[in-house]
N, C-alpha and C. Protein backbone atom coordinates (compact mmCIF):
# COMPACT_ATOMS: atom_id res chain seq x y z
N UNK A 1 8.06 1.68 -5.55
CA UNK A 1 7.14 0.96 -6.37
C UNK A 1 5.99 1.91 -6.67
N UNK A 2 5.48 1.98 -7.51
CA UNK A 2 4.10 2.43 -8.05
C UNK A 2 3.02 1.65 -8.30
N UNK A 3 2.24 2.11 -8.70
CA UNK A 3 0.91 1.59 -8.37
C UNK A 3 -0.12 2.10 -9.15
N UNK A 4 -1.00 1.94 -10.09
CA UNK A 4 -1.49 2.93 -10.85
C UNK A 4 -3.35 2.00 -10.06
N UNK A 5 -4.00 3.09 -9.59
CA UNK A 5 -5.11 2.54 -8.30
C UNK A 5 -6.38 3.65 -8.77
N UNK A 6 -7.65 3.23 -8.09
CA UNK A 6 -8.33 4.21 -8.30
C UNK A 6 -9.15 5.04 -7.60
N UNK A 7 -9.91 5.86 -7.64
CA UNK A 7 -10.53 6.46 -6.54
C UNK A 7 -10.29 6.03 -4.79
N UNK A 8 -10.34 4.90 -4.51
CA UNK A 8 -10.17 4.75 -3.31
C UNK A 8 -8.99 4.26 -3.09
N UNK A 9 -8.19 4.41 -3.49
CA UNK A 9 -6.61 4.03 -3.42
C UNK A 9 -6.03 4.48 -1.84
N UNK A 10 -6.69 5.96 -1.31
CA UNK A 10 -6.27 6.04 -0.27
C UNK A 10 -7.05 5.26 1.31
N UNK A 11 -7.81 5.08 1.29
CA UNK A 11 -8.85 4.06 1.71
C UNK A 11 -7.89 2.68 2.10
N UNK A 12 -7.67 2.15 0.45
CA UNK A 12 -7.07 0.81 0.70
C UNK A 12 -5.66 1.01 1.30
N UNK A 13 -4.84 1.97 1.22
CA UNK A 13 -3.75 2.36 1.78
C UNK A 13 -3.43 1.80 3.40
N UNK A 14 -5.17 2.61 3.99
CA UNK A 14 -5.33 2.80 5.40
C UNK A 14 -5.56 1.64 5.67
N UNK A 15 -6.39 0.82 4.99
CA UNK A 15 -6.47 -0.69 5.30
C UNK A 15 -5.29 -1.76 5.11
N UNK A 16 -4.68 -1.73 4.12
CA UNK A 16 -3.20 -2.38 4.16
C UNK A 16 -2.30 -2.09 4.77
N UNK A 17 -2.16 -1.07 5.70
CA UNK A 17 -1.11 -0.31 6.65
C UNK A 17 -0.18 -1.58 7.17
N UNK A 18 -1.11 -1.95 8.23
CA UNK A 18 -0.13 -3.00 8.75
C UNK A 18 0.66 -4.09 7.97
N UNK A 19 -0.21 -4.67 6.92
CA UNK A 19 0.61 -5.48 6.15
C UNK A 19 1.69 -5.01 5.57
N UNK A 20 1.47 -3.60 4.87
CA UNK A 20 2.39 -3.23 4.32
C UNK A 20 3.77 -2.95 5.22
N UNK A 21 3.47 -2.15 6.37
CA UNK A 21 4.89 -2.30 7.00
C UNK A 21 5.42 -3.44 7.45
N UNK A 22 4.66 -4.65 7.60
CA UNK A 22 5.56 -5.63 8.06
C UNK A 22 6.49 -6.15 6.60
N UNK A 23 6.08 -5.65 5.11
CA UNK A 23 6.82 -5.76 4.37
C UNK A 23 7.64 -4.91 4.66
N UNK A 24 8.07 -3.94 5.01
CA UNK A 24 9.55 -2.94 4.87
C UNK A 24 8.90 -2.07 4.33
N UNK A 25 7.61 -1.30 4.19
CA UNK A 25 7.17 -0.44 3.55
C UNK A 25 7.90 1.18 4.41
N UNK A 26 8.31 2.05 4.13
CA UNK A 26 8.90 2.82 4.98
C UNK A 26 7.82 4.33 5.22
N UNK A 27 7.56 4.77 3.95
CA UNK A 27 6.67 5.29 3.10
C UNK A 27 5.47 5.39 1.90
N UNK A 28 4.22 5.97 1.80
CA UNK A 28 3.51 5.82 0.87
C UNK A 28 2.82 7.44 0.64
N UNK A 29 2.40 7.62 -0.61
CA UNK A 29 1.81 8.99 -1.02
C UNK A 29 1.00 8.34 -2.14
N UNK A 30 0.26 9.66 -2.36
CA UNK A 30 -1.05 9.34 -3.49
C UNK A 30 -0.69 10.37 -3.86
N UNK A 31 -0.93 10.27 -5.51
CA UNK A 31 -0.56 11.23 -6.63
C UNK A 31 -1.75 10.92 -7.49
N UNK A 32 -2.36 12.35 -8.02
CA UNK A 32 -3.34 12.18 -8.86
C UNK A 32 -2.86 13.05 -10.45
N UNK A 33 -2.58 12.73 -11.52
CA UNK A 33 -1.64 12.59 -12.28
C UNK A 33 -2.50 12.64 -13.49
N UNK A 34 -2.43 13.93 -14.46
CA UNK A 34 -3.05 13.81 -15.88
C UNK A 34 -3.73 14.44 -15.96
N UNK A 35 -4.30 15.67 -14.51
CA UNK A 35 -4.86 16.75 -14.54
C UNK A 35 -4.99 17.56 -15.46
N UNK A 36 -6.13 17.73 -16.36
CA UNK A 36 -5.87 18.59 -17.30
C UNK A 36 -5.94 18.27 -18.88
N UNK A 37 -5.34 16.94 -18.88
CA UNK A 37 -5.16 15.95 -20.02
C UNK A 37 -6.20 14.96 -19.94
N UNK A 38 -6.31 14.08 -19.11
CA UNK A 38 -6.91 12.64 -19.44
C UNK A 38 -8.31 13.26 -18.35
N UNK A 39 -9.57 12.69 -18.85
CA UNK A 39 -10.75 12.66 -17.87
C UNK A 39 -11.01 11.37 -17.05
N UNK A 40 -11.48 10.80 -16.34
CA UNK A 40 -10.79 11.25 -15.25
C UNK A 40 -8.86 10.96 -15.30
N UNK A 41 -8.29 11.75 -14.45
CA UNK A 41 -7.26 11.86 -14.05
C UNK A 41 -6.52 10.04 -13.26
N UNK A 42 -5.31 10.30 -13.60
CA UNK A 42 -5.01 8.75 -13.48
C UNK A 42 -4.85 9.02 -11.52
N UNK A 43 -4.55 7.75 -10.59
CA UNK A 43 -3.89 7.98 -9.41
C UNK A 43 -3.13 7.01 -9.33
N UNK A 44 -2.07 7.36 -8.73
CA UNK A 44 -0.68 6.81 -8.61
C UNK A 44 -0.21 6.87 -7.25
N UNK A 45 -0.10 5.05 -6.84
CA UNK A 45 0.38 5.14 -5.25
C UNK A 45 1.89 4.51 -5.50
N UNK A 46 2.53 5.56 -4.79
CA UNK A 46 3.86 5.44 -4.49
C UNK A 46 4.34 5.31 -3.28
N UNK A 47 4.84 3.83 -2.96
CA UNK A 47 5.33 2.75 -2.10
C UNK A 47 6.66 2.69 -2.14
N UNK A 48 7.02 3.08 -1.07
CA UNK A 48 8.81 3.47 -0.61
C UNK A 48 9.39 2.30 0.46
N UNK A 49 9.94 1.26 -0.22
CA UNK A 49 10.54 -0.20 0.19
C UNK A 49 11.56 0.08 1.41
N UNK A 50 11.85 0.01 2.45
CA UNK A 50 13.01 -0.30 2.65
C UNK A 50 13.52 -1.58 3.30
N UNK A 51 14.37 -1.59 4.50
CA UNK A 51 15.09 -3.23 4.16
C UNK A 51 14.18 -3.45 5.43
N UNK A 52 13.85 -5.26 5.00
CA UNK A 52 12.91 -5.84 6.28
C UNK A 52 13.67 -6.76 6.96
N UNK A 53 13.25 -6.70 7.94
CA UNK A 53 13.75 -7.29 9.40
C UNK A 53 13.69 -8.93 8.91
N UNK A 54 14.90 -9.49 8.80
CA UNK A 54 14.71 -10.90 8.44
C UNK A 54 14.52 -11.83 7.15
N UNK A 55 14.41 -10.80 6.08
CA UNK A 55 14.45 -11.00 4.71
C UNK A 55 13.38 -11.04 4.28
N UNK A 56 12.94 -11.31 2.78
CA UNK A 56 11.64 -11.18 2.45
C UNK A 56 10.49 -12.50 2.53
N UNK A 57 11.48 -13.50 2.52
CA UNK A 57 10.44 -14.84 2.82
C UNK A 57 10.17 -14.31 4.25
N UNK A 58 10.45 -13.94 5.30
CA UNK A 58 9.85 -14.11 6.68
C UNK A 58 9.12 -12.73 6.34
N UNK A 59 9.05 -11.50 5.77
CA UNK A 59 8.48 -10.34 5.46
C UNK A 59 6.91 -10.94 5.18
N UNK A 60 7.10 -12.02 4.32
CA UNK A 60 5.93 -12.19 3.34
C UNK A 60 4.91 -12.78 4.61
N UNK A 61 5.32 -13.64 5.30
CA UNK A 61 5.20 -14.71 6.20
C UNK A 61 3.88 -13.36 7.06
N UNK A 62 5.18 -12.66 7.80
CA UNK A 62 4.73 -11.27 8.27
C UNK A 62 3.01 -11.33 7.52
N UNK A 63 3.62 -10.33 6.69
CA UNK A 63 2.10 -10.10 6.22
C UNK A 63 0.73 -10.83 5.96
N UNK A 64 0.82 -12.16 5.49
CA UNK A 64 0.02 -12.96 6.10
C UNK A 64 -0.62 -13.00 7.06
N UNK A 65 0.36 -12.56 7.97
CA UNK A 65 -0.38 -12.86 9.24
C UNK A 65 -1.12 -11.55 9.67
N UNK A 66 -0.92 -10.59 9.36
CA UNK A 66 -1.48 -9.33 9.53
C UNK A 66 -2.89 -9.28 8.72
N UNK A 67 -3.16 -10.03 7.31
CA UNK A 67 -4.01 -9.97 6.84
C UNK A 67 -4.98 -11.01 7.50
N UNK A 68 -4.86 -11.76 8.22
CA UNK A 68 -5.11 -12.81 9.01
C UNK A 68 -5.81 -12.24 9.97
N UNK A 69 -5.29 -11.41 10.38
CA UNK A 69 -5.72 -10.65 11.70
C UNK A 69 -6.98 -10.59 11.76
N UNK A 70 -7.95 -10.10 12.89
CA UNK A 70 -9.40 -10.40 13.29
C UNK A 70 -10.21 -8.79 12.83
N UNK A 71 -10.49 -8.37 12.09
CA UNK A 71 -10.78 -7.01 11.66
C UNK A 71 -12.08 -6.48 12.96
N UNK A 72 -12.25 -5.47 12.78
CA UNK A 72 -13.39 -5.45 13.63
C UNK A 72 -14.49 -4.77 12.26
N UNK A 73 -15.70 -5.16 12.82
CA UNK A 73 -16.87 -5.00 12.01
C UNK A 73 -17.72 -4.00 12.43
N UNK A 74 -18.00 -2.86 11.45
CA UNK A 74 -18.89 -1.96 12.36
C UNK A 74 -20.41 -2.31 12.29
């Protein structure tokens, strides 16, 4: 999957971690894309699916609950 995100794309990455793997996320990279051509430059997060434990209704379920979770506050 792609993702067309911006400046802090890698930021939100680090913060969605957990949710995202309880989707089947396997892999993720940041690509900054148009260097040269477009001002600013586009960024592109690329999200590498693979198969989740239990299908995707209980995946989704998953993540919920991860976003749920108690964050800590600095």
């Amino acid at each position: 999957m792609l993702l067309l995100k911006g400046d802090t794309a890698e930021e939100e990455l680090k913060q969605a971690r957990a949710a995202l793997s309880k989707l089947g996320v396997v892999g993720t990279s940041v690509l900054h894309v148009g260097e040269g051509v477009v001002d600013p430059p586009s960024t592109v997060v690329r999200v590498e699916v693979g198969e989740s434990p239990g299908g995707v209704r209980f995946a989704a379920k998953r993540a919920k609950a991860a976003r749920r979770s108690p964050r800590r506050r600095p």
